[in-house]
C-alpha atoms as a PDB file:
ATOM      1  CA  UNK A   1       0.000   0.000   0.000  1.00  0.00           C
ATOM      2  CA  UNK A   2       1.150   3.357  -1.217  1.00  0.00           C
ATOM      3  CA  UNK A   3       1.299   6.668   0.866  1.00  0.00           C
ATOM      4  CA  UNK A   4      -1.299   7.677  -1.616  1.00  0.00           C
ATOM      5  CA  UNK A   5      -3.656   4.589  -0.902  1.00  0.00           C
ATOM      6  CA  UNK A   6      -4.172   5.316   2.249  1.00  0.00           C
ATOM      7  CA  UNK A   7      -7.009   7.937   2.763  1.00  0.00           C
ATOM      8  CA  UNK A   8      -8.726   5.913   0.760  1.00  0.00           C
ATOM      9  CA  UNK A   9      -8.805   2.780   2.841  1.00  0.00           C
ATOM     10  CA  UNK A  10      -9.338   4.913   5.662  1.00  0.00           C
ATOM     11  CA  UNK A  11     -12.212   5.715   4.230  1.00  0.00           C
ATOM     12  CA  UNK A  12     -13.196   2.249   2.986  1.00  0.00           C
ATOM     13  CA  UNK A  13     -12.756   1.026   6.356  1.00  0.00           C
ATOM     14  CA  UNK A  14     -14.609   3.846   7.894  1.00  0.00           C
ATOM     15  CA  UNK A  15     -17.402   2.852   5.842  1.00  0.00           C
ATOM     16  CA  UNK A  16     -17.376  -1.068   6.871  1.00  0.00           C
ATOM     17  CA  UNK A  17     -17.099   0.144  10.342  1.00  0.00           C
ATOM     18  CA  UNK A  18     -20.523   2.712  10.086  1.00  0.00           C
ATOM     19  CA  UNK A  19     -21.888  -0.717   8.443  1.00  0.00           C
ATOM     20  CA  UNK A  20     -21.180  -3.428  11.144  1.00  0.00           C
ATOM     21  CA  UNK A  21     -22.380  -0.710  13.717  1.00  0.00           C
ATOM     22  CA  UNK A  22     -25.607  -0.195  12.103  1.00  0.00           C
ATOM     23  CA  UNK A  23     -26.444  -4.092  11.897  1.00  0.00           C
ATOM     24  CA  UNK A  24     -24.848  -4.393  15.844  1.00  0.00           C
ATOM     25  CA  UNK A  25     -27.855  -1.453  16.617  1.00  0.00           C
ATOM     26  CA  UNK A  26     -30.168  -3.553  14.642  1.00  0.00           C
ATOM     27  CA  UNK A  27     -29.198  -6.474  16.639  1.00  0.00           C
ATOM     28  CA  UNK A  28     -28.997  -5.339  19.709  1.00  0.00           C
ATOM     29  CA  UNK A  29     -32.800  -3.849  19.405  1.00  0.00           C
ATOM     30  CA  UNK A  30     -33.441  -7.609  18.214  1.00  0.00           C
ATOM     31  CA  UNK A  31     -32.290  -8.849  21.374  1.00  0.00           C
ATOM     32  CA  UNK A  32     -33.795  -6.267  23.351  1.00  0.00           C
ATOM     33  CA  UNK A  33     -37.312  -7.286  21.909  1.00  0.00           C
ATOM     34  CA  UNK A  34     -36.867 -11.124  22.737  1.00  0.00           C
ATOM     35  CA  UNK A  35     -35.740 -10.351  25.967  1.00  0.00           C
ATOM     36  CA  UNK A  36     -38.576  -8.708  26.712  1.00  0.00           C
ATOM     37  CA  UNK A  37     -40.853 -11.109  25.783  1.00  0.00           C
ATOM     38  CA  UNK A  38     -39.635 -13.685  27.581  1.00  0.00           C
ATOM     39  CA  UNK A  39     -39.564 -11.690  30.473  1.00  0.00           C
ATOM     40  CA  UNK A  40     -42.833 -11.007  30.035  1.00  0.00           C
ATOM     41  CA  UNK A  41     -43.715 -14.635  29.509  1.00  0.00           C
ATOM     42  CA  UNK A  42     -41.664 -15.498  32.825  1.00  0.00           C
ATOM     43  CA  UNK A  43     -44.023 -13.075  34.825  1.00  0.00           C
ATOM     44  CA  UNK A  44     -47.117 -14.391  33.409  1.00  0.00           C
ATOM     45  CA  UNK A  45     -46.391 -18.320  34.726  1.00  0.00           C
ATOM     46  CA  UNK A  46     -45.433 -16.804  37.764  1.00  0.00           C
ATOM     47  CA  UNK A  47     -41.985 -16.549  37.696  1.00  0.00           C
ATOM     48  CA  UNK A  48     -39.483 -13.770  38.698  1.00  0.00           C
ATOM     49  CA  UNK A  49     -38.487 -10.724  36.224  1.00  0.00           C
ATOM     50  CA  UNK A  50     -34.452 -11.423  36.146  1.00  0.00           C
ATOM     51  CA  UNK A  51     -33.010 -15.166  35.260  1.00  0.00           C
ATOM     52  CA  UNK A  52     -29.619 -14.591  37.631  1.00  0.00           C
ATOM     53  CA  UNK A  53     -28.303 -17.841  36.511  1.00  0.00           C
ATOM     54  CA  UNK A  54     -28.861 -16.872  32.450  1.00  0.00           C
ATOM     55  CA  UNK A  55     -27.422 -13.471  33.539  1.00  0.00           C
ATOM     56  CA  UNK A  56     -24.364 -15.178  34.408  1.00  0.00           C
ATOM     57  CA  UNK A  57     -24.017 -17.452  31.053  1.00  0.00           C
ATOM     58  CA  UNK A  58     -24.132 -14.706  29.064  1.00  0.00           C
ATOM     59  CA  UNK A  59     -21.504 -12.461  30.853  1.00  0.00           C
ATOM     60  CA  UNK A  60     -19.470 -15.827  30.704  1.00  0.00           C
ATOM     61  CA  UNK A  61     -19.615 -16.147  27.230  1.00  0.00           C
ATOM     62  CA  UNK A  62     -19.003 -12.942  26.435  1.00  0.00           C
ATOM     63  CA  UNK A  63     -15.921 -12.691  28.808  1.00  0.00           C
ATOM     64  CA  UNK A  64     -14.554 -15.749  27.242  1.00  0.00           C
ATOM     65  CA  UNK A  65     -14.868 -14.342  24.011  1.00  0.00           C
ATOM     66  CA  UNK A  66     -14.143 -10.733  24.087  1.00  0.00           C
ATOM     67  CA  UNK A  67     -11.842 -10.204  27.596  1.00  0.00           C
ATOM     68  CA  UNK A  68     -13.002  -7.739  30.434  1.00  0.00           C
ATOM     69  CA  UNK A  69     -14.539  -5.398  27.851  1.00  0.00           C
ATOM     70  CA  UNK A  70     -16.576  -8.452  26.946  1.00  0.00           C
ATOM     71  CA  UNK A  71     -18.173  -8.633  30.427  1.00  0.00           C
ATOM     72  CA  UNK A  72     -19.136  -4.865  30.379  1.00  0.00           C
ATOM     73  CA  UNK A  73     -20.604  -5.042  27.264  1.00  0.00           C
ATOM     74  CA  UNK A  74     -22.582  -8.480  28.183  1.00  0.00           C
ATOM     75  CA  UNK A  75     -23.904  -5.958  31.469  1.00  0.00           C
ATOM     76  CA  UNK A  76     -24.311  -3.144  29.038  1.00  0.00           C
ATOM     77  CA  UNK A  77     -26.751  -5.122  27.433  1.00  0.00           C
ATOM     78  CA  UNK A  78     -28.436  -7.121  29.812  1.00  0.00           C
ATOM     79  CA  UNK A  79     -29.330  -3.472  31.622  1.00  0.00           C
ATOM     80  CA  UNK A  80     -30.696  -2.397  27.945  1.00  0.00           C
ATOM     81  CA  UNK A  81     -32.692  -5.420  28.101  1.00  0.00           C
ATOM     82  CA  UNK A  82     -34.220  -4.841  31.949  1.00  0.00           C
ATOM     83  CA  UNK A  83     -35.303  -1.193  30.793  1.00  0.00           C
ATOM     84  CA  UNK A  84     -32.388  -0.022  32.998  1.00  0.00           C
ATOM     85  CA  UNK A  85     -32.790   3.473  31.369  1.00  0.00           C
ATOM     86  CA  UNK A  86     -36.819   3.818  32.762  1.00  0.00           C
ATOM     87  CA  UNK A  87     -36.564   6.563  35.470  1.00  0.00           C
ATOM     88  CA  UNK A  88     -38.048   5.292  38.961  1.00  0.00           C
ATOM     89  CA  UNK A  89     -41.094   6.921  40.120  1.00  0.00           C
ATOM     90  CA  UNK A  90     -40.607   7.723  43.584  1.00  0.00           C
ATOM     91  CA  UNK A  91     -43.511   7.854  45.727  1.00  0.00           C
ATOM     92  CA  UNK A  92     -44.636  10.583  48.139  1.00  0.00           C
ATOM     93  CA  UNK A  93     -43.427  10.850  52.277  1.00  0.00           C
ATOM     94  CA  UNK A  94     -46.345  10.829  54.402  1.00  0.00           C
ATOM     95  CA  UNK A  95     -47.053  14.295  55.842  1.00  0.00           C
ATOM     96  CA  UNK A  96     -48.481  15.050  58.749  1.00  0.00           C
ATOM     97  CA  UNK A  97     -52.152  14.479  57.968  1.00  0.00           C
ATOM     98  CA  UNK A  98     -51.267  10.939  56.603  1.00  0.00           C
ATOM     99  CA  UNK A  99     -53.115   8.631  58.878  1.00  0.00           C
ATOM    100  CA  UNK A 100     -51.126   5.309  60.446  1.00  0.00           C
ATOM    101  CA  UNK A 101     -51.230   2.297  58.680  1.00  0.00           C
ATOM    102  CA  UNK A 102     -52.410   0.836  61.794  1.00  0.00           C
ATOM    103  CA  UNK A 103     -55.176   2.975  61.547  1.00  0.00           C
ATOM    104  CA  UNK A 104     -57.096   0.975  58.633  1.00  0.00           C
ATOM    105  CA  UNK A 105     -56.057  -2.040  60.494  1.00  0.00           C
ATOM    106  CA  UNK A 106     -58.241  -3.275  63.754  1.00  0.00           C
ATOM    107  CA  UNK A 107     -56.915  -4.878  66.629  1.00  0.00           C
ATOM    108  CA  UNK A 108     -58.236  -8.014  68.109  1.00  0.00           C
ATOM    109  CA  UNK A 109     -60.610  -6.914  71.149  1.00  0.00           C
ATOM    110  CA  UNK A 110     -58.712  -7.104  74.244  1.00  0.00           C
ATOM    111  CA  UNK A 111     -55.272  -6.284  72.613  1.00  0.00           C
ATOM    112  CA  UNK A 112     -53.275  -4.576  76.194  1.00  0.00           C
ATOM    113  CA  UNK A 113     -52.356  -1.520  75.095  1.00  0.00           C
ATOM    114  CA  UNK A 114     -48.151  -1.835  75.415  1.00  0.00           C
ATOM    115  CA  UNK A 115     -49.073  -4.497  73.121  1.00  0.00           C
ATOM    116  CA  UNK A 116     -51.160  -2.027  70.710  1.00  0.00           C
ATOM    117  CA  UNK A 117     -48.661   0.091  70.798  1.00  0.00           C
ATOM    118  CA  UNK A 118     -45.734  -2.022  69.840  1.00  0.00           C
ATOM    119  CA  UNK A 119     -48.028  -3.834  66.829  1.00  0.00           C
ATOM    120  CA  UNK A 120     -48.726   0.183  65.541  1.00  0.00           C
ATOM    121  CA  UNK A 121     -44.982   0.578  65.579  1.00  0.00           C
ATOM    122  CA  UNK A 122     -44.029  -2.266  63.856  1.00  0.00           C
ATOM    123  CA  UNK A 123     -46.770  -1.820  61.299  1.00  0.00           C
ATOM    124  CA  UNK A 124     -45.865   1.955  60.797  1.00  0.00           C
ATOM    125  CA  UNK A 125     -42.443   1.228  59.817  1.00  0.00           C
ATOM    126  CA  UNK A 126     -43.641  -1.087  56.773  1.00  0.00           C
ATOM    127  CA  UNK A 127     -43.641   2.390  55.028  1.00  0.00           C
ATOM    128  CA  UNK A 128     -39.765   1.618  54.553  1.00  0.00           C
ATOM    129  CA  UNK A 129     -40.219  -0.382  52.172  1.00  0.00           C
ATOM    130  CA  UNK A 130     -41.890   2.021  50.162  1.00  0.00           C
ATOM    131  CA  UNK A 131     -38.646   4.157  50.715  1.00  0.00           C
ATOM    132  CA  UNK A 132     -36.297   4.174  47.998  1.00  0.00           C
ATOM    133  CA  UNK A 133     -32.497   5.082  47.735  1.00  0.00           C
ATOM    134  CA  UNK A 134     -30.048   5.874  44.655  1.00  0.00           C
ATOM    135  CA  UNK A 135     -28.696   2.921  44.177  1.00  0.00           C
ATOM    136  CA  UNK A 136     -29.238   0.634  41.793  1.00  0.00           C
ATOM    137  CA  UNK A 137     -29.906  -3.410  42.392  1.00  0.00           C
ATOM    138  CA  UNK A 138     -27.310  -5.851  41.136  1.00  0.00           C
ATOM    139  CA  UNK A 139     -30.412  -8.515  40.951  1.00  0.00           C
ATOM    140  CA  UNK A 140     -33.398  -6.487  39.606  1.00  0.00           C
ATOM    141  CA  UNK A 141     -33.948  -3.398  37.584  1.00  0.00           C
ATOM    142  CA  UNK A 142     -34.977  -0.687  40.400  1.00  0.00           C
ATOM    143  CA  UNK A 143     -33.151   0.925  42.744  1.00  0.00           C
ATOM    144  CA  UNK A 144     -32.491  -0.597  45.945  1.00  0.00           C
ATOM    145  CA  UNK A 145     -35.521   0.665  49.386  1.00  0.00           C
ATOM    146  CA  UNK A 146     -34.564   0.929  52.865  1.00  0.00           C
ATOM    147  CA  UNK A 147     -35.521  -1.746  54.593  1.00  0.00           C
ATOM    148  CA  UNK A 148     -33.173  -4.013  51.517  1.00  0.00           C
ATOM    149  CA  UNK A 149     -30.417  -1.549  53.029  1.00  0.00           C
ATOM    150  CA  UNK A 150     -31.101  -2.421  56.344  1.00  0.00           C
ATOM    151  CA  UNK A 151     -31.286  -5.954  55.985  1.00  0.00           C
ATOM    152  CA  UNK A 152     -28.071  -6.350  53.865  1.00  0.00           C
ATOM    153  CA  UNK A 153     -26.126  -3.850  56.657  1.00  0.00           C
ATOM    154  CA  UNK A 154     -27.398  -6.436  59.086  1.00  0.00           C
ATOM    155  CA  UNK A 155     -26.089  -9.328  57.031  1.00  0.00           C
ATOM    156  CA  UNK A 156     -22.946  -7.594  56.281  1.00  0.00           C
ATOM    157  CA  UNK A 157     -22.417  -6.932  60.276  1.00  0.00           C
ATOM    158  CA  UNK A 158     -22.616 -10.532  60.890  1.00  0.00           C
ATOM    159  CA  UNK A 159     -19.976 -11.715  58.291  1.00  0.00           C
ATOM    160  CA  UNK A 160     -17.533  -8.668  58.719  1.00  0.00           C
ATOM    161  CA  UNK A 161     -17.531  -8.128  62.215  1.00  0.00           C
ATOM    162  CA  UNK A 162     -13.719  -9.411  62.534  1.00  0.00           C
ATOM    163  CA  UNK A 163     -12.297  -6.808  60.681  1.00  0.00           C
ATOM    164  CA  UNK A 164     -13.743  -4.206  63.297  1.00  0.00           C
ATOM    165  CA  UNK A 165     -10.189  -2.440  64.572  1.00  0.00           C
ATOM    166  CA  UNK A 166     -12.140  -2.045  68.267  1.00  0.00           C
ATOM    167  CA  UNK A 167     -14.238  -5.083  70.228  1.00  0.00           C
ATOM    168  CA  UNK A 168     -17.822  -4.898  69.588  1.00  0.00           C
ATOM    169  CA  UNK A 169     -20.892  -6.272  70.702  1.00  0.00           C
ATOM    170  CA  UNK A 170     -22.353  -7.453  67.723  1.00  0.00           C
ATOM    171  CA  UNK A 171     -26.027  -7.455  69.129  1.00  0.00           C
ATOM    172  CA  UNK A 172     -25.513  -3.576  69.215  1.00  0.00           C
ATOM    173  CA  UNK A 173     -24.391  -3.517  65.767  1.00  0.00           C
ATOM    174  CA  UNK A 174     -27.004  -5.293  64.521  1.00  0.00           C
ATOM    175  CA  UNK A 175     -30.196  -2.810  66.660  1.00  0.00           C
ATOM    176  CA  UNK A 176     -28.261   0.033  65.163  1.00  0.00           C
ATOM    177  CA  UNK A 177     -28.344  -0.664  61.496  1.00  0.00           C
ATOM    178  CA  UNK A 178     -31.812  -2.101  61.526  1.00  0.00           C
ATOM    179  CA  UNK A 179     -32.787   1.325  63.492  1.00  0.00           C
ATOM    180  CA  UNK A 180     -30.560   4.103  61.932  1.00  0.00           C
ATOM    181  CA  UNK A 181     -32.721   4.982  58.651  1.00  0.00           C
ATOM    182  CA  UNK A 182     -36.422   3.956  59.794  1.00  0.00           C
ATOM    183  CA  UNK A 183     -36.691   8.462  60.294  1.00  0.00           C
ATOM    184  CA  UNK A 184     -36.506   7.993  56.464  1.00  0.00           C
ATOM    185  CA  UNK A 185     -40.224   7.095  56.750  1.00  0.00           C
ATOM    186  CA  UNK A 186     -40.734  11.025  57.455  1.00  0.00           C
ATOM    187  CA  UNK A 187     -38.014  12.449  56.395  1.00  0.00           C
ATOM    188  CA  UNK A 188     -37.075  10.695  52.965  1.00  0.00           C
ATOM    189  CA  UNK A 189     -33.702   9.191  51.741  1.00  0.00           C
ATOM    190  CA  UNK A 190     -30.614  12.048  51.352  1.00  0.00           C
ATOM    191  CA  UNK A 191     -28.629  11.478  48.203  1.00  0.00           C
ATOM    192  CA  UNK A 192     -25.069  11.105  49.357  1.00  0.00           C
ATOM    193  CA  UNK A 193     -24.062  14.092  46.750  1.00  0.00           C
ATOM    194  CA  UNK A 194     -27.250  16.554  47.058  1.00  0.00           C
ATOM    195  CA  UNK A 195     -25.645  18.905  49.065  1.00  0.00           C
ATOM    196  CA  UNK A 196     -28.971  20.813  48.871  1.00  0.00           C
ATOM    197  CA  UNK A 197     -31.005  18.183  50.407  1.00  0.00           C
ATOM    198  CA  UNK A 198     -27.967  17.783  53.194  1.00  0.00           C
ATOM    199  CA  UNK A 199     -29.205  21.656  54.394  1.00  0.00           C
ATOM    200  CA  UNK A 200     -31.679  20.708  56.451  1.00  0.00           C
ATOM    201  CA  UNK A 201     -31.505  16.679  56.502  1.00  0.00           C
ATOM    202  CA  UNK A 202     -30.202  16.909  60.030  1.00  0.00           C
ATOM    203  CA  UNK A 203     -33.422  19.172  60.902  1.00  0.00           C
ATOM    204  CA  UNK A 204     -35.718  16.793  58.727  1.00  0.00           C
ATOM    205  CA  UNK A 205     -34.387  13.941  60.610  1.00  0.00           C
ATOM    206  CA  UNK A 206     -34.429  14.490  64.340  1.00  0.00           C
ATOM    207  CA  UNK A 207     -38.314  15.949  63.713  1.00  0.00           C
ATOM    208  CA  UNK A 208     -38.716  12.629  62.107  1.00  0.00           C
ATOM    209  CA  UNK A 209     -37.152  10.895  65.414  1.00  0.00           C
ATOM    210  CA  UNK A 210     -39.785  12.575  67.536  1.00  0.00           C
ATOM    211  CA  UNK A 211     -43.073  11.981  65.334  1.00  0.00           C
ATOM    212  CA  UNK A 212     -41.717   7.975  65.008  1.00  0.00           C
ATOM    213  CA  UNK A 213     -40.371   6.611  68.121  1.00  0.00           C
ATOM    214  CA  UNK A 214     -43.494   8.556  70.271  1.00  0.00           C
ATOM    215  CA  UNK A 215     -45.415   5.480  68.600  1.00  0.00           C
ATOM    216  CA  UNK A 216     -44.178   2.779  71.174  1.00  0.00           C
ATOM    217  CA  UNK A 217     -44.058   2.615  75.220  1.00  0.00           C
ATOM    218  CA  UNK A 218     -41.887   5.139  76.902  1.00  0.00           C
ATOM    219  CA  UNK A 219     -39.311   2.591  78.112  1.00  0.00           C
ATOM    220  CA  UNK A 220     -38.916   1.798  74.288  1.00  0.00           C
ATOM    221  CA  UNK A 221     -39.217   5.077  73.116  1.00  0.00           C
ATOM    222  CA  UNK A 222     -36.255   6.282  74.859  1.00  0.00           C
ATOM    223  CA  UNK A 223     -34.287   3.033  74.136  1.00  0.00           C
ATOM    224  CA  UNK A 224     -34.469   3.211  70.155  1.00  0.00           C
ATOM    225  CA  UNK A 225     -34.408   7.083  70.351  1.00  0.00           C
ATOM    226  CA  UNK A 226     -30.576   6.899  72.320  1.00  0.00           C
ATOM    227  CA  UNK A 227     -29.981   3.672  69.770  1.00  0.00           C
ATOM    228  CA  UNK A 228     -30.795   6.171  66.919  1.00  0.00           C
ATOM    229  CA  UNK A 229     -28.645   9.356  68.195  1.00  0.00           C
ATOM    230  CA  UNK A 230     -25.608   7.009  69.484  1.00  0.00           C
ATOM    231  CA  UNK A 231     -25.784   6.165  65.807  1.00  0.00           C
ATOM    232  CA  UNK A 232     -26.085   9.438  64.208  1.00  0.00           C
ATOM    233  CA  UNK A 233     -23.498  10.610  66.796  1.00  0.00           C
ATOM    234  CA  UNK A 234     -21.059   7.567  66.065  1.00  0.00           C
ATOM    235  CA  UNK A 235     -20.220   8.266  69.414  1.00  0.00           C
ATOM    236  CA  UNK A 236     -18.908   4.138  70.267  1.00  0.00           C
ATOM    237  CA  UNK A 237     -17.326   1.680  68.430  1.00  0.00           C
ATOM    238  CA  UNK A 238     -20.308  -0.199  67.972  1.00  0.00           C
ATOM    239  CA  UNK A 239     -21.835   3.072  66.526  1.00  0.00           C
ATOM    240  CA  UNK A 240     -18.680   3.615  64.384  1.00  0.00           C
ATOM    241  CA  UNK A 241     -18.925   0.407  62.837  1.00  0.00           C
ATOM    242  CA  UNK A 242     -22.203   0.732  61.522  1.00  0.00           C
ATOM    243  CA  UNK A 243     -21.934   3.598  59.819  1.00  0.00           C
ATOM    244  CA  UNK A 244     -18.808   1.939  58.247  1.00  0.00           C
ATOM    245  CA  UNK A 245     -21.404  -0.682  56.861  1.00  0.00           C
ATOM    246  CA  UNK A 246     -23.725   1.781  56.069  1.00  0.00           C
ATOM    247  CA  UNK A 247     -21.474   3.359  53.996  1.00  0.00           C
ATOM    248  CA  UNK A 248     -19.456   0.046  52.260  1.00  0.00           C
ATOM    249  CA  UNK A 249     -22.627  -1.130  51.255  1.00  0.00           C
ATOM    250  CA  UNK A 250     -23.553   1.241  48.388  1.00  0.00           C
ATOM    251  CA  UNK A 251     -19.903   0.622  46.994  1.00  0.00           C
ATOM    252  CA  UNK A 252     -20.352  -2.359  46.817  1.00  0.00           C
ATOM    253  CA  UNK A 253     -24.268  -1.636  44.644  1.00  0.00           C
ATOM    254  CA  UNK A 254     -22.440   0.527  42.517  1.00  0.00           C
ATOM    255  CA  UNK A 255     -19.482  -1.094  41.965  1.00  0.00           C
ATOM    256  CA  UNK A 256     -21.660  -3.748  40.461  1.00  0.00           C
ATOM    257  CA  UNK A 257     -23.608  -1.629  38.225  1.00  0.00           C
ATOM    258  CA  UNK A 258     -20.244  -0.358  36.829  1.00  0.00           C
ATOM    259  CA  UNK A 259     -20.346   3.179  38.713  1.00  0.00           C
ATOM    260  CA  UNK A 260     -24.180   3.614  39.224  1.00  0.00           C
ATOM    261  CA  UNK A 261     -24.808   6.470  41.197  1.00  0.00           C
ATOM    262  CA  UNK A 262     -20.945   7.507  40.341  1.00  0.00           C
ATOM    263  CA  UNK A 263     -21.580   8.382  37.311  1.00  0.00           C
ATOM    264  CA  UNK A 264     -24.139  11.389  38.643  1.00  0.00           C
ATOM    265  CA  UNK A 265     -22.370  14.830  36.982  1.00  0.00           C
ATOM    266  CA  UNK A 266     -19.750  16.663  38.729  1.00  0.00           C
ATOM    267  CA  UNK A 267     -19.218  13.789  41.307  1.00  0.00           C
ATOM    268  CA  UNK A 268     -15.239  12.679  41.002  1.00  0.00           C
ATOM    269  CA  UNK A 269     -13.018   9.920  42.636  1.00  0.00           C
ATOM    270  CA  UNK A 270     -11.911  12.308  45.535  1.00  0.00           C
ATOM    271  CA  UNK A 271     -15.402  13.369  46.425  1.00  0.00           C
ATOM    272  CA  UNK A 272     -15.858   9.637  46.884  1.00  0.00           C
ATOM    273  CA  UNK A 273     -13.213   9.118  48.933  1.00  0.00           C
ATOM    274  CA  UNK A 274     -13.712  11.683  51.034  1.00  0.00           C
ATOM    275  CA  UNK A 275     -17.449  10.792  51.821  1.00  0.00           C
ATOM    276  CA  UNK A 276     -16.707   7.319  52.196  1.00  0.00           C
ATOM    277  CA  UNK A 277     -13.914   8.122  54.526  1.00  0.00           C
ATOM    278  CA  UNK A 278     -15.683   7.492  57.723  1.00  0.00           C
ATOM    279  CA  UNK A 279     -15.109   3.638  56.756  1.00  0.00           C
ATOM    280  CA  UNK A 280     -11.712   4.160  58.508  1.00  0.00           C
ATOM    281  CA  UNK A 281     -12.888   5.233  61.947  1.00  0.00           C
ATOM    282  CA  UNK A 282     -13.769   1.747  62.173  1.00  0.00           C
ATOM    283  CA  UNK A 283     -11.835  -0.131  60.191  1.00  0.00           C
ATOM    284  CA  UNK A 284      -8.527   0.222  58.348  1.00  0.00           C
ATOM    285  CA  UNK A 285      -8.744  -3.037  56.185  1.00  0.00           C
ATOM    286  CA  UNK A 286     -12.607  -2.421  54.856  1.00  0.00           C
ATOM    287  CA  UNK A 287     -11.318   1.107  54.518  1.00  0.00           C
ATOM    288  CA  UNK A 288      -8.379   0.038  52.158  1.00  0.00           C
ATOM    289  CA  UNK A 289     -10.910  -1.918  50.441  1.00  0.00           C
ATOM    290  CA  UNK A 290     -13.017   0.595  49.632  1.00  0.00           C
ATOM    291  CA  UNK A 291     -10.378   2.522  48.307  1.00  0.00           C
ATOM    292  CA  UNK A 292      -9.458  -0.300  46.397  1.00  0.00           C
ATOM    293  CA  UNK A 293     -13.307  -0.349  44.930  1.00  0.00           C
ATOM    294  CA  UNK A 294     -12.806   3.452  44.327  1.00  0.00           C
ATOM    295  CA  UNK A 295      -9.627   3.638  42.901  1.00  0.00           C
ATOM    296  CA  UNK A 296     -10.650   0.793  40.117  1.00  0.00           C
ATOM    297  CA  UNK A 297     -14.074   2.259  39.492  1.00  0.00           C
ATOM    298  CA  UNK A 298     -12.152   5.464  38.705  1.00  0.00           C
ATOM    299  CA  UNK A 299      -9.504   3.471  36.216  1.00  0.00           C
ATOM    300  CA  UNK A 300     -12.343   2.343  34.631  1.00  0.00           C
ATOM    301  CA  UNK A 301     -14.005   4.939  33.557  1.00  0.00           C
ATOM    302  CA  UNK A 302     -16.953   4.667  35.654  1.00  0.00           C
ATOM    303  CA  UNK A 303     -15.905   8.276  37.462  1.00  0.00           C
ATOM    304  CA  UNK A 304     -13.383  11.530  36.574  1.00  0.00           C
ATOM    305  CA  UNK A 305      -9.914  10.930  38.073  1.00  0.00           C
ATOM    306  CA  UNK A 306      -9.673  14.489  39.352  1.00  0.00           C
END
């Protein structure tokens, strides 16, 4: 090939490459459709939305075929197929004229009334299910609700307690992370980067504290209420450690989705790190880990380097 060849197969190859693209994007939309339907048939016998197991063949495959990039791709378009790019409706905080739930539901005659009280509680705080955060699912297509959070920083208490750098009882642990975001019922979920929503989250919250935990007997009142500030305050190592969790947790969420809520505008790798940085009050190996998570998520791509 001469000097004077070569715009020309630029060009030609240019072209070819505009081609394949065009039949990958008809393709892919192929795929998309079929996915859908079986989805769709899935649901209708009863089944669940997202085949984990499938999932992981076709990541496989396309690992073993195409390298690293092959596995983002095979997520890239297993999210396309989910309808990953549907916004979430969020639904709206009860205000202060929003009845109980316990309030539509009647209590057997004779109920004592510590016991009424408790049951009103524990019925109330259903609504935190119906509170959602920013991150996204690995498993499903929606973003991830409190009470998931709350049950996977329990979980992730029990397994990691032995890299906590002080003793802890892991009991405590465990009462504050199922506690710690139940004002959320009130006050709604604050985006880790909204610095708007952080003005007054503090305020939101500690109204929130008074309105919820008024709902059971004094002697428990008082109990989850110090549980709730000794948390907030991360003023023990027990306290200290779940907040760690609570923070680890979305890392890992969006680590999975290949950045999720990293990718939100203007957020870089050292904004990360520093709100993530409470992890080391409590631990110094999670909090190299977490670095670790951070550091790759930025070589990746999946946040600025600045």
């Amino acid at each position: 090939m001469t000097s004077e060849d070569l715009p020309e197969a630029i060009s030609q190859g240019r072209l070819r490459i505009d081609q394949v693209d065009q039949r990958l994007i008809t393709l892919i939309g192929e795929r998309k459709t079929i996915s859908e339907q079986v989805q769709a048939a899935r649901l209708s016998a009863g089944g669940i939305r997202t085949d984990t197991k499938q999932e992981m063949r076709v990541i496989t495959r396309y690992a073993q075929a195409l390298g690293p990039a092959g596995r983002d791709i095979a997520l890239s378009l297993l999210a396309l197929a989910r309808g990953a790019h549907q916004p979430q409706e969020e639904p709206p905080l009860p205000n202060d004229d929003t009845p109980l739930l316990a309030a539509s539901v009647q209590q057997p005659d004779g109920t004592p009334d510590r016991l009424r009280r408790q049951i009103e509680f524990i019925i109330e705080v259903d609504r935190l299910k119906d509170v959602f955060r920013q991150s996204p699912l690995l498993a499903a297509n929606r973003k991830e609700n409190d009470a998931e959070h709350s049950w996977h920083l329990a979980l992730m208490t029990l397994v990691l307690a032995e890299y906590a750098d002080e003793p802890i009882d892991t009991s405590k642990v465990l009462a504050l992370v199922v506690l710690h975001d139940l004002v959320e019922i009130y006050a709604g979920d604050t985006f880790l980067h909204d610095t708007a929503a952080a003005v007054d989250q503090e305020a939101r919250e500690q109204q929130a504290a008074d309105k919820l935990f008024t709902l059971l007997p004094a002697d428990q009142r008082d109990h989850f209420r110090s549980l709730w500030d000794e948390f907030e305050e991360r003023s023990t190592p027990e306290a200290r450690f779940a907040k760690s969790m609570d923070q680890l947790q979305p890392l890992l969420l969006n680590y999975g989705n290949r950045g999720g809520t990293w990718r939100t505008p203007g957020v870089t790798e050292q904004d990360l790190l520093a709100g993530k940085s409470l992890i080391k009050d409590a631990s110094a190996d999670l909090w190299r880990y977490a670095q670790n998570l951070i550091h790759t998520g930025a070589e990746n791509g999946w946040l600025p380097r600045i």
